[in-house]
PDB file of N, CA and C in Angstrom:
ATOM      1  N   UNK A   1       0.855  -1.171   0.000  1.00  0.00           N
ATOM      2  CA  UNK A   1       0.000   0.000   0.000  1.00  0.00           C
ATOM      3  C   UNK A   1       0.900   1.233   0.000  1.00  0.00           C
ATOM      4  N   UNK A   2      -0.015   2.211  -0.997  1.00  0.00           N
ATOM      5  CA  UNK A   2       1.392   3.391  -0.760  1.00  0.00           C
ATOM      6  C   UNK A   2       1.457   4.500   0.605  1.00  0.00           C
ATOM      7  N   UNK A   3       2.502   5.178   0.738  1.00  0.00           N
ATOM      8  CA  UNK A   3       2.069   6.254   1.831  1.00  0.00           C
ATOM      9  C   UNK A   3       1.198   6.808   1.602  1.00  0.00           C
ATOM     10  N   UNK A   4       0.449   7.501   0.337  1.00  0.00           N
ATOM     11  CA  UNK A   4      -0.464   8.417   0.208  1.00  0.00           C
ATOM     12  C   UNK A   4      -1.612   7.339   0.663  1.00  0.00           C
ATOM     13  N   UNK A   5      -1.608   6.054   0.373  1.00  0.00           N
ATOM     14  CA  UNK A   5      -3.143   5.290   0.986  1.00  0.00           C
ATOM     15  C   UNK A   5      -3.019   5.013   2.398  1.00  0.00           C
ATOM     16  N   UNK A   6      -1.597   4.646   2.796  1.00  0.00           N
ATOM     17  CA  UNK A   6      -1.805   4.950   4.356  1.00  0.00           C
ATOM     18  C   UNK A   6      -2.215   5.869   5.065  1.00  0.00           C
ATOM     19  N   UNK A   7      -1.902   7.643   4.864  1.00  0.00           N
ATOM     20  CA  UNK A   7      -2.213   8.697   5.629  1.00  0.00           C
ATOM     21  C   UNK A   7      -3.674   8.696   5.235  1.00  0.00           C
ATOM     22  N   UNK A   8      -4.327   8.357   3.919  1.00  0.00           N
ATOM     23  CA  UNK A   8      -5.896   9.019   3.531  1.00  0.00           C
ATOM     24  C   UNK A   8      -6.712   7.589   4.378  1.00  0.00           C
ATOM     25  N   UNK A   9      -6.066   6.468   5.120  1.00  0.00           N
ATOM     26  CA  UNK A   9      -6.876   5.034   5.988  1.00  0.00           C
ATOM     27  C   UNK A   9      -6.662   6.058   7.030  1.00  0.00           C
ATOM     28  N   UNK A  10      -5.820   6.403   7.223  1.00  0.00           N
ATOM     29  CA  UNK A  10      -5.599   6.448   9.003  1.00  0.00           C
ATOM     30  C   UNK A  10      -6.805   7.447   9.632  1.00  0.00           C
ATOM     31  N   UNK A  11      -7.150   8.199   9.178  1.00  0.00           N
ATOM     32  CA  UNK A  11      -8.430   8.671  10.340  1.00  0.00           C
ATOM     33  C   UNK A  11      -9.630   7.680  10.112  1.00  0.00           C
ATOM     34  N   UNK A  12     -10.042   6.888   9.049  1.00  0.00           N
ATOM     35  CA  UNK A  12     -10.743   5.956   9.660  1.00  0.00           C
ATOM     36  C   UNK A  12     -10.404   4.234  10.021  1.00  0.00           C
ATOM     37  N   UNK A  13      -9.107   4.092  10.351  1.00  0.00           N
ATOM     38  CA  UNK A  13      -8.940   2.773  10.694  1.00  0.00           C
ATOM     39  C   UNK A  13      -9.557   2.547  12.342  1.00  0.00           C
ATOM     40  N   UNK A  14     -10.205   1.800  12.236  1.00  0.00           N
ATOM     41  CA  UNK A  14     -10.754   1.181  13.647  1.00  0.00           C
ATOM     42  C   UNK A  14     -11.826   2.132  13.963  1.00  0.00           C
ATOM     43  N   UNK A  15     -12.415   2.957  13.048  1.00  0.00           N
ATOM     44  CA  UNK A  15     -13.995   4.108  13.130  1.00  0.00           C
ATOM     45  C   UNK A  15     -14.908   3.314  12.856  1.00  0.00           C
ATOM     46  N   UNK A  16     -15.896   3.157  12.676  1.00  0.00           N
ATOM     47  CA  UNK A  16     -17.177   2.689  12.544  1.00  0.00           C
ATOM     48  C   UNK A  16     -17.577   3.963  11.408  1.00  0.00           C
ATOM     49  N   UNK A  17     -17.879   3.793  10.077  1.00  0.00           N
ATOM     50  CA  UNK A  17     -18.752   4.850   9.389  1.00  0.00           C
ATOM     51  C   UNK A  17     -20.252   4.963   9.907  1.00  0.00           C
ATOM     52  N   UNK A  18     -20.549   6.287   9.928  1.00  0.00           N
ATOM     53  CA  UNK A  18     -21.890   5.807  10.108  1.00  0.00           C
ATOM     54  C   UNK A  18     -22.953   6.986   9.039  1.00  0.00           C
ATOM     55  N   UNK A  19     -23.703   6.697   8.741  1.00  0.00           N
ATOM     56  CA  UNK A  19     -24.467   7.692   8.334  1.00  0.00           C
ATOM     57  C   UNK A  19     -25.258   8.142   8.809  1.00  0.00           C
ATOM     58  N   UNK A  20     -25.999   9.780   9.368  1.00  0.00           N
ATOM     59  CA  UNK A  20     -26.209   9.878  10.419  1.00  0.00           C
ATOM     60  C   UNK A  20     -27.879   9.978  10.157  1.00  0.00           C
ATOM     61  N   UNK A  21     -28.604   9.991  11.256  1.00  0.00           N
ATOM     62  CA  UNK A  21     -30.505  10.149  10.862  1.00  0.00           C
ATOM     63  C   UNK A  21     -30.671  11.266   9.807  1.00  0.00           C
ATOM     64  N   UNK A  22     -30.016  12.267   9.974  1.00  0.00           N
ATOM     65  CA  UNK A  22     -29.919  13.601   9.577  1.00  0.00           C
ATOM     66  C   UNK A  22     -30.015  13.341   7.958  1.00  0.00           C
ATOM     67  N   UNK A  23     -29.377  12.057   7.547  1.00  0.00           N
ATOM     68  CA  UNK A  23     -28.593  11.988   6.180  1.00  0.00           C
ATOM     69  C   UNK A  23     -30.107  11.094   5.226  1.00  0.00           C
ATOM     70  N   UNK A  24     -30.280  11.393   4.216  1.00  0.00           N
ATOM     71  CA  UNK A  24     -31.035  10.490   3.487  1.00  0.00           C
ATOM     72  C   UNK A  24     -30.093  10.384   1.860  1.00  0.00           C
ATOM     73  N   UNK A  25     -30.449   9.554   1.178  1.00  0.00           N
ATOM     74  CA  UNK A  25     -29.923   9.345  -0.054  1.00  0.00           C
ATOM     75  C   UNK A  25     -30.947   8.252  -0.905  1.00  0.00           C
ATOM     76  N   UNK A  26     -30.628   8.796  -2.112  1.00  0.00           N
ATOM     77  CA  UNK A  26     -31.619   7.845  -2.689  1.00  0.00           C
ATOM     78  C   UNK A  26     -30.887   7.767  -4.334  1.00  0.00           C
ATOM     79  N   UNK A  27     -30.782   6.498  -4.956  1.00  0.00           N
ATOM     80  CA  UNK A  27     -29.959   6.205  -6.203  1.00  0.00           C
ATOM     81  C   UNK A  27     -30.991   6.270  -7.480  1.00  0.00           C
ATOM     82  N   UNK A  28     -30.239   6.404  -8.170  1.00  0.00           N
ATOM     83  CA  UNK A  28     -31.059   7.164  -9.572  1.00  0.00           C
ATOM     84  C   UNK A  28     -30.060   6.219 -10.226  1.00  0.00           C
ATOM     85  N   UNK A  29     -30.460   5.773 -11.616  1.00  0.00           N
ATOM     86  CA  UNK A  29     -29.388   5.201 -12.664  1.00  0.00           C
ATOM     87  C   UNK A  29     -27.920   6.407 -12.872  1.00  0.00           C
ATOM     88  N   UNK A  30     -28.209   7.508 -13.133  1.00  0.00           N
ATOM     89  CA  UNK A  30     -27.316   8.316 -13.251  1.00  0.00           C
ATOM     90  C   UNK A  30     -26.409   9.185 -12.304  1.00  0.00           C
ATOM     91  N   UNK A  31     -27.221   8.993 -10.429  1.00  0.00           N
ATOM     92  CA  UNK A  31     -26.254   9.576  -9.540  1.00  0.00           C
ATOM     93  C   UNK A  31     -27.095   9.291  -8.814  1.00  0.00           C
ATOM     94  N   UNK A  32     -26.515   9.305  -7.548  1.00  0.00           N
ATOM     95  CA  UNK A  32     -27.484   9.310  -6.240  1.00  0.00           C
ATOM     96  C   UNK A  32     -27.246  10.457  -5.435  1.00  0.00           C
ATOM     97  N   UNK A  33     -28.347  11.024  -5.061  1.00  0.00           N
ATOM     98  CA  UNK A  33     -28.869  11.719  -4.585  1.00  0.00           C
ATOM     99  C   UNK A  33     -28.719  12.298  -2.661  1.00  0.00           C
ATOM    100  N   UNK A  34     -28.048  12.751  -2.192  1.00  0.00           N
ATOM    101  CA  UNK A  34     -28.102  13.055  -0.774  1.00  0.00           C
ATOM    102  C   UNK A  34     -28.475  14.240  -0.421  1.00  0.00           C
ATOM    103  N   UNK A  35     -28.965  14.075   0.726  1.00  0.00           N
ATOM    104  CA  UNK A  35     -29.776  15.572   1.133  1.00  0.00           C
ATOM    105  C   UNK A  35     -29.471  15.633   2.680  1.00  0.00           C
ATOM    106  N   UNK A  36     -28.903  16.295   2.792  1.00  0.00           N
ATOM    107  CA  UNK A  36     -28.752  16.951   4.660  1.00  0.00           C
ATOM    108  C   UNK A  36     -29.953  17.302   4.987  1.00  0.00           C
ATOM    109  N   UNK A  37     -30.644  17.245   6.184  1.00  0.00           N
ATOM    110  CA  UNK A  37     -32.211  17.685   6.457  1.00  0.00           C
ATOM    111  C   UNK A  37     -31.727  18.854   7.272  1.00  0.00           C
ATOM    112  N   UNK A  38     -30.777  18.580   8.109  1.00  0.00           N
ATOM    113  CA  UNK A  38     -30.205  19.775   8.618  1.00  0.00           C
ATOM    114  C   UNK A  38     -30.411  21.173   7.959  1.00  0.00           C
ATOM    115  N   UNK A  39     -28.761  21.191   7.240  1.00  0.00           N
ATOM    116  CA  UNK A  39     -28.824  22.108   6.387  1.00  0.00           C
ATOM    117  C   UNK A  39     -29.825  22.039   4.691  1.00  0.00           C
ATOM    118  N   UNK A  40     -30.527  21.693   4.713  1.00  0.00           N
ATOM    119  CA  UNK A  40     -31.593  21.155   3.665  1.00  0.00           C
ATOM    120  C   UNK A  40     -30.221  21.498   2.177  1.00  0.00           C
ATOM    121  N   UNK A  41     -29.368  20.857   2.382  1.00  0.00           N
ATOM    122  CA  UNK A  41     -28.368  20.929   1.296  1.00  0.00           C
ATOM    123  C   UNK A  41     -28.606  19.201   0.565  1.00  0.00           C
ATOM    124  N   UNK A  42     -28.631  19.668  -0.432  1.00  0.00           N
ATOM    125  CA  UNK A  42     -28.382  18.290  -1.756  1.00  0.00           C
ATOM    126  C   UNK A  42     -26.954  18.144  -2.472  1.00  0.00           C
ATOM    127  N   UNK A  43     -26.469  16.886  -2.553  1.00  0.00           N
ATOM    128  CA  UNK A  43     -25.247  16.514  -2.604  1.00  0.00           C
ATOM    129  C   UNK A  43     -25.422  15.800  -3.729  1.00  0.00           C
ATOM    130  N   UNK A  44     -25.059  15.376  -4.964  1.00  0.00           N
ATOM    131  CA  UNK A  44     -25.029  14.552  -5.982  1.00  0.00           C
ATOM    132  C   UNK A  44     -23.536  13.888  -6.034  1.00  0.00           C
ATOM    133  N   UNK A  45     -24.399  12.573  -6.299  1.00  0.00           N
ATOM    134  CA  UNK A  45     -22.915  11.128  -6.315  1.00  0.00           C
ATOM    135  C   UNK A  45     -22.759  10.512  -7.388  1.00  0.00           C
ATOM    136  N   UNK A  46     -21.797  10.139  -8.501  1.00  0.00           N
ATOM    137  CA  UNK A  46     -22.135   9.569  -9.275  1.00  0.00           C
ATOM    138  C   UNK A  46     -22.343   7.979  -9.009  1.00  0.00           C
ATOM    139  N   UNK A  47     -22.704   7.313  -9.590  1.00  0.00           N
ATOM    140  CA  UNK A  47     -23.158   5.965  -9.863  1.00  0.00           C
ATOM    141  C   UNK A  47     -21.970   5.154  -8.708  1.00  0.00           C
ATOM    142  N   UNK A  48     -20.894   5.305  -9.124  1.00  0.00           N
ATOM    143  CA  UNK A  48     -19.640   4.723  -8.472  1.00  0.00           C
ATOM    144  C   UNK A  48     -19.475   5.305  -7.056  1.00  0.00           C
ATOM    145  N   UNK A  49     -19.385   6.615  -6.733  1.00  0.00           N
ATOM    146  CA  UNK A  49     -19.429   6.737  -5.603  1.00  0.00           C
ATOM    147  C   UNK A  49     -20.842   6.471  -4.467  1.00  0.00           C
ATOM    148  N   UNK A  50     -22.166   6.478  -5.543  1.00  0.00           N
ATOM    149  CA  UNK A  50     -23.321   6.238  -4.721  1.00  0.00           C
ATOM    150  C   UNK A  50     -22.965   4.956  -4.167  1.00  0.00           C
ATOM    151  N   UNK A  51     -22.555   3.953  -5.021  1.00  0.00           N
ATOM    152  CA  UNK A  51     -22.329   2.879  -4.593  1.00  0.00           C
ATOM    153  C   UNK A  51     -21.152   2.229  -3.600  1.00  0.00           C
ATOM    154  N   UNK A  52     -20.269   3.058  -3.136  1.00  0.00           N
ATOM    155  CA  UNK A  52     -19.836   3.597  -1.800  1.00  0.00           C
ATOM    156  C   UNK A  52     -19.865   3.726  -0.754  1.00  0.00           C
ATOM    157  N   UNK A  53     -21.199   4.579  -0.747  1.00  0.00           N
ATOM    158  CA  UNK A  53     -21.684   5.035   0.303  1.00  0.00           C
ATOM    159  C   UNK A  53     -23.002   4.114   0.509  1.00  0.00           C
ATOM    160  N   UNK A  54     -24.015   3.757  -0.377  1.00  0.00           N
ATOM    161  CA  UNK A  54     -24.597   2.281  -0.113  1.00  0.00           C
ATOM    162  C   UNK A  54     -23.795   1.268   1.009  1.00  0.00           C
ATOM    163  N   UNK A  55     -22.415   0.618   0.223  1.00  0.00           N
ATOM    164  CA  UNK A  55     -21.727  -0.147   1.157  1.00  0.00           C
ATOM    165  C   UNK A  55     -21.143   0.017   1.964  1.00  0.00           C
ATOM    166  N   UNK A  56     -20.941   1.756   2.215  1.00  0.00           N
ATOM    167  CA  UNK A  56     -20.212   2.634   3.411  1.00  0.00           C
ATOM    168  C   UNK A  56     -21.284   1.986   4.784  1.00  0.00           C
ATOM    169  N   UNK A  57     -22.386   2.124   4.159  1.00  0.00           N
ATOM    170  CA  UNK A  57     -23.794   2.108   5.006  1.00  0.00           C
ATOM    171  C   UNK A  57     -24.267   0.912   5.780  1.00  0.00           C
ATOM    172  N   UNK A  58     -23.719   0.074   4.522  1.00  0.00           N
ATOM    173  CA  UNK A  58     -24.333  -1.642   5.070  1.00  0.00           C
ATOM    174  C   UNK A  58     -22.809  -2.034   5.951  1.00  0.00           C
ATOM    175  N   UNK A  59     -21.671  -2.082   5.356  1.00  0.00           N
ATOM    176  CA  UNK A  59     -20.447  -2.084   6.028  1.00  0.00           C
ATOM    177  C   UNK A  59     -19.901  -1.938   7.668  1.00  0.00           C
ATOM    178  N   UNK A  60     -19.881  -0.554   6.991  1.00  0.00           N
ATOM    179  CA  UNK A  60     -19.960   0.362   8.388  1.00  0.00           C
ATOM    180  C   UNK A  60     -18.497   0.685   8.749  1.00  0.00           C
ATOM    181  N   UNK A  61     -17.994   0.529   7.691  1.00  0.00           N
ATOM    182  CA  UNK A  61     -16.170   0.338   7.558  1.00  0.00           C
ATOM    183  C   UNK A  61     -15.897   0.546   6.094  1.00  0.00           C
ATOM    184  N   UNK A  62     -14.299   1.221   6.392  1.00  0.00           N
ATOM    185  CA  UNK A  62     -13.989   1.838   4.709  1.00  0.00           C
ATOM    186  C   UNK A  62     -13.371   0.109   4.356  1.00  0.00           C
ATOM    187  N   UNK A  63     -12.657  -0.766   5.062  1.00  0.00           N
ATOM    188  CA  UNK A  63     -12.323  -2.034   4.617  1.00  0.00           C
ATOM    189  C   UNK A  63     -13.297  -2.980   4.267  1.00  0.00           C
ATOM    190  N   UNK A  64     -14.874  -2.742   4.758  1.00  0.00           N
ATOM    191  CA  UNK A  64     -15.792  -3.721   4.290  1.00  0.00           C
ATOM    192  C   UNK A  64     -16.483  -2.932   2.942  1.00  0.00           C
ATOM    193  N   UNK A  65     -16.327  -1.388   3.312  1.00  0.00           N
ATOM    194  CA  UNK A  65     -17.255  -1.010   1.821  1.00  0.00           C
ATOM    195  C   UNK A  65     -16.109  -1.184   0.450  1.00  0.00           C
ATOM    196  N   UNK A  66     -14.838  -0.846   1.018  1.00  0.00           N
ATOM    197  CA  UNK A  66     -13.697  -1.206  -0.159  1.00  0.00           C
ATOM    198  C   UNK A  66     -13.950  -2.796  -0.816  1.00  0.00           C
ATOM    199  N   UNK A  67     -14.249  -4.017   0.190  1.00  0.00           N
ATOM    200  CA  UNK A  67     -13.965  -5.106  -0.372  1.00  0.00           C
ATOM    201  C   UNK A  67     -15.731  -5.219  -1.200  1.00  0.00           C
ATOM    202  N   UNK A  68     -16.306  -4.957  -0.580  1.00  0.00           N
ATOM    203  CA  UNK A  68     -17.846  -5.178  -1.632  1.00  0.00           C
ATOM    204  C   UNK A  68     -17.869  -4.642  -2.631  1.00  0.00           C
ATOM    205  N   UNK A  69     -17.452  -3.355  -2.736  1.00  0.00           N
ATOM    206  CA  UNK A  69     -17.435  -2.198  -4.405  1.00  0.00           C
ATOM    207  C   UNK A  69     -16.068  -3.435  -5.408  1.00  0.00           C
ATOM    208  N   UNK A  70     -15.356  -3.443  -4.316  1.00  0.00           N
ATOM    209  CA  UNK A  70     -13.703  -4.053  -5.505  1.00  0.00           C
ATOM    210  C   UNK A  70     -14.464  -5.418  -6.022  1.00  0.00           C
ATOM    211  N   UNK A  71     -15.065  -6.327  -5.302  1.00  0.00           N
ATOM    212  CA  UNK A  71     -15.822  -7.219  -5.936  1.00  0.00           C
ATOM    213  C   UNK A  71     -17.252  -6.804  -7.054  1.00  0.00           C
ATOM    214  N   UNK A  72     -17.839  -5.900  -6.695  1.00  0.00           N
ATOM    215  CA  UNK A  72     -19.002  -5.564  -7.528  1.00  0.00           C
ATOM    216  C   UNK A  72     -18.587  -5.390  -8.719  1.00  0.00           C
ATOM    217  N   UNK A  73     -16.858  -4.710  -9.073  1.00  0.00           N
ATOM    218  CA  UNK A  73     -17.057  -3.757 -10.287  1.00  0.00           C
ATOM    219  C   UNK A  73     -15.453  -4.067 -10.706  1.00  0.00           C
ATOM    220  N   UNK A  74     -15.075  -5.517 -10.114  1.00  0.00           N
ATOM    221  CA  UNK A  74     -13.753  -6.015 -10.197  1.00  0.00           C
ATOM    222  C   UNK A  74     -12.846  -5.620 -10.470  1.00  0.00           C
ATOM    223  N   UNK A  75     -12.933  -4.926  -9.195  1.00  0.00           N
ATOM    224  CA  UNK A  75     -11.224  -3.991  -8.804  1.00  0.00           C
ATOM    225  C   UNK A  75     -10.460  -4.473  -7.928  1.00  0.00           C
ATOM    226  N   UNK A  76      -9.440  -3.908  -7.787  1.00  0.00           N
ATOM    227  CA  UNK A  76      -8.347  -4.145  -6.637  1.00  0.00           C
ATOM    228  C   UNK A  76      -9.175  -3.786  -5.452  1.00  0.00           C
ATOM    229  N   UNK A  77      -8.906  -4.271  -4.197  1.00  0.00           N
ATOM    230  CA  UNK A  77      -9.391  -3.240  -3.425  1.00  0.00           C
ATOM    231  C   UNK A  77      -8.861  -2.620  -2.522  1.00  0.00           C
ATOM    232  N   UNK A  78      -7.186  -2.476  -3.008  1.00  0.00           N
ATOM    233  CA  UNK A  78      -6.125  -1.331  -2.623  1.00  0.00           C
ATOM    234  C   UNK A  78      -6.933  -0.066  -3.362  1.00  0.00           C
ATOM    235  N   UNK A  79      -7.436  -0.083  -4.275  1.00  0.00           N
ATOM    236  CA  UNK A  79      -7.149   0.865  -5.528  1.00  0.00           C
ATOM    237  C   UNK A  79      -8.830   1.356  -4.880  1.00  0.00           C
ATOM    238  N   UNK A  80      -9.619   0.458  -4.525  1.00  0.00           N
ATOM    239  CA  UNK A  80     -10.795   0.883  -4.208  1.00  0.00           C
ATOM    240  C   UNK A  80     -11.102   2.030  -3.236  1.00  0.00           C
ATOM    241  N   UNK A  81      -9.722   1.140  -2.300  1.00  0.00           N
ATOM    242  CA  UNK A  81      -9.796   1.540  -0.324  1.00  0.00           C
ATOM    243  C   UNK A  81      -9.159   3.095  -0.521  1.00  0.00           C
ATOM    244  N   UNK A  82      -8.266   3.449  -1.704  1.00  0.00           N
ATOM    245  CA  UNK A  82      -8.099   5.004  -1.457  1.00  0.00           C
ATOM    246  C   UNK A  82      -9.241   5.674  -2.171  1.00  0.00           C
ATOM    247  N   UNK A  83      -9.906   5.589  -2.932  1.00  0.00           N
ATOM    248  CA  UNK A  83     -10.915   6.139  -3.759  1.00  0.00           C
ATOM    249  C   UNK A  83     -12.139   6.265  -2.601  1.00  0.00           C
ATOM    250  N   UNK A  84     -12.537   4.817  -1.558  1.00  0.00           N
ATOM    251  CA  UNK A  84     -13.625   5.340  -0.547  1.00  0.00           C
ATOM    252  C   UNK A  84     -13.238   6.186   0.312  1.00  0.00           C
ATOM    253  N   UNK A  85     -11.312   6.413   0.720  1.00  0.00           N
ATOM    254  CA  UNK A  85     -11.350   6.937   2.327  1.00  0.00           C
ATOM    255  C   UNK A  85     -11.513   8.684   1.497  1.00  0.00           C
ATOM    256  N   UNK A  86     -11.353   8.750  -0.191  1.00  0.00           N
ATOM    257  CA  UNK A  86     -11.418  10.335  -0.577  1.00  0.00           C
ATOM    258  C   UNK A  86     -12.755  10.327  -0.301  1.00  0.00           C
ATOM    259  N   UNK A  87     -13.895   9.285  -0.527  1.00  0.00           N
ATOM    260  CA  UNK A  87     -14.968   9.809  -0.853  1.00  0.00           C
ATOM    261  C   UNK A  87     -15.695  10.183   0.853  1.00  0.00           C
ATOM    262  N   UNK A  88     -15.162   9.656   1.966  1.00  0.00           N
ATOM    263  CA  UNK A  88     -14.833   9.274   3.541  1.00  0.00           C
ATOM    264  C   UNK A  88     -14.948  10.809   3.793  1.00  0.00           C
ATOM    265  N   UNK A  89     -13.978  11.550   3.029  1.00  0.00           N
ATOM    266  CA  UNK A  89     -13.109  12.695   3.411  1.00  0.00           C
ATOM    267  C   UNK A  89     -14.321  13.756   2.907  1.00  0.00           C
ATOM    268  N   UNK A  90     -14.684  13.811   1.859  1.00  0.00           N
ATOM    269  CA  UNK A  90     -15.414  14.621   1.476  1.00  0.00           C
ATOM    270  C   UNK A  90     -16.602  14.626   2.154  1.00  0.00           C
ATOM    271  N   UNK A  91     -17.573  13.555   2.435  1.00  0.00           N
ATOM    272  CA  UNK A  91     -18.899  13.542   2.895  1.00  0.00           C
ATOM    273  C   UNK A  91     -18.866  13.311   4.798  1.00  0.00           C
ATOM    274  N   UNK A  92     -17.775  13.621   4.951  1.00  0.00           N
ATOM    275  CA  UNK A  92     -17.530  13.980   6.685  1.00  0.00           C
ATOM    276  C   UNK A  92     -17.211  15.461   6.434  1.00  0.00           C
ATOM    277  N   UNK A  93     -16.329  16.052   5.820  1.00  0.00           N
ATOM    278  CA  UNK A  93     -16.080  17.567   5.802  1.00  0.00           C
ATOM    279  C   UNK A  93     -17.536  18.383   5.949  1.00  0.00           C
ATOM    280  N   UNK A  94     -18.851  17.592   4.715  1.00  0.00           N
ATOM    281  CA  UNK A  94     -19.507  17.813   4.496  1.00  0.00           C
ATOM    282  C   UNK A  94     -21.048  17.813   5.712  1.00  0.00           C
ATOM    283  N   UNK A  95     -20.792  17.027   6.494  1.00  0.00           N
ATOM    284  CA  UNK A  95     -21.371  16.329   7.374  1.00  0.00           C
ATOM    285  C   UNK A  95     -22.516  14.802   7.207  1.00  0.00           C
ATOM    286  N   UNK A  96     -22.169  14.535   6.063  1.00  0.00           N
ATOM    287  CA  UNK A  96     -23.004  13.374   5.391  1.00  0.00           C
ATOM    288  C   UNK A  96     -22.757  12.175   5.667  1.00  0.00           C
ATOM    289  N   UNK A  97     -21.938  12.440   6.282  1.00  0.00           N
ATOM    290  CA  UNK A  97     -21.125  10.681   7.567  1.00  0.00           C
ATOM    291  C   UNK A  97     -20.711  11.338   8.697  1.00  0.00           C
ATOM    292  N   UNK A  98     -20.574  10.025   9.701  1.00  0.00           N
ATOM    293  CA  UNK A  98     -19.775  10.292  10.852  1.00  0.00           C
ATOM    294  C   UNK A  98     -18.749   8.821  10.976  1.00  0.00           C
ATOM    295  N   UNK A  99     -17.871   9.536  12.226  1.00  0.00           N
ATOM    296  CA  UNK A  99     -16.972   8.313  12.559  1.00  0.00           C
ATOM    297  C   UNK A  99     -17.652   8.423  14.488  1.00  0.00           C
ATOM    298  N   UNK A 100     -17.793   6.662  14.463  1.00  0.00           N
ATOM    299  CA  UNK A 100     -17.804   6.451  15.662  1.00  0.00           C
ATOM    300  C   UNK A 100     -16.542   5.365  16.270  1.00  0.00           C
ATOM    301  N   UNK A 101     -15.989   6.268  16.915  1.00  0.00           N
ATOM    302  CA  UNK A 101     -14.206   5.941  17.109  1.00  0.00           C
ATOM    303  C   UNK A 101     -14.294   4.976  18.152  1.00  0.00           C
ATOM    304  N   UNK A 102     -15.521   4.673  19.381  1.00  0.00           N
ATOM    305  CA  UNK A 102     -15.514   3.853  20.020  1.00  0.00           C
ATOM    306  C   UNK A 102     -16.403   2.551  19.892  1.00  0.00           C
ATOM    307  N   UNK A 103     -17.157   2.378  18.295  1.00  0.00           N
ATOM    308  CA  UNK A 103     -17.571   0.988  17.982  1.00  0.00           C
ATOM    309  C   UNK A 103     -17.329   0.021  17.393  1.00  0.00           C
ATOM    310  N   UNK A 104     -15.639  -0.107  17.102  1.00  0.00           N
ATOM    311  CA  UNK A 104     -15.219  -1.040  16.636  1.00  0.00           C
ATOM    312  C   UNK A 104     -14.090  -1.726  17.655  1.00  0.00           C
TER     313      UNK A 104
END
């Protein structure tokens, strides 16, 4: 694994993803759809990343949603695991996930 995939794992190794009540999403053939109820903000995903955050969801881990997407769409799932912890990075900045650091 390279350094750049080690530093982009390390804030969620041993987190629990979670998506929070706040969060809804819903998949379309062409993107899926998220909406903060909070901030009533809408987020668009494409196809590949909706499907991400689907297995971000069922998972509950960037190593279980990495190995379900790398099998769905037969990838590595080195190559997967840095592509979810960017997509990790963005929709926590955002508030569209959380990490729960004490459920794993």
């Amino acid at each position: 694994m390279s350094e750049e995939a080690v530093s982009l794992r390390a804030p969620f190794a041993g987190s629990k993803v979670i998506v929070p009540k706040h969060v809804v999403h819903r998949s379309f053939p062409s993107e899926t759809v998220v909406l903060n109820l909070q901030t009533g903000k809408y987020h668009g995903l494409n196809p590949t990343a909706g499907a991400m955050l689907d297995a971000l969801e069922s998972t509950g881990s960037v190593a279980g949603a990495s190995a379900e997407v790398a099998d769905r769409f037969d990838l590595s799932q080195e190559a997967v695991e840095e592509d979810v912890c960017r997509l990790c990075e963005a929709l926590l900045e955002r508030g569209l996930i959380g990490l729960d650091d004490e459920a794993q």
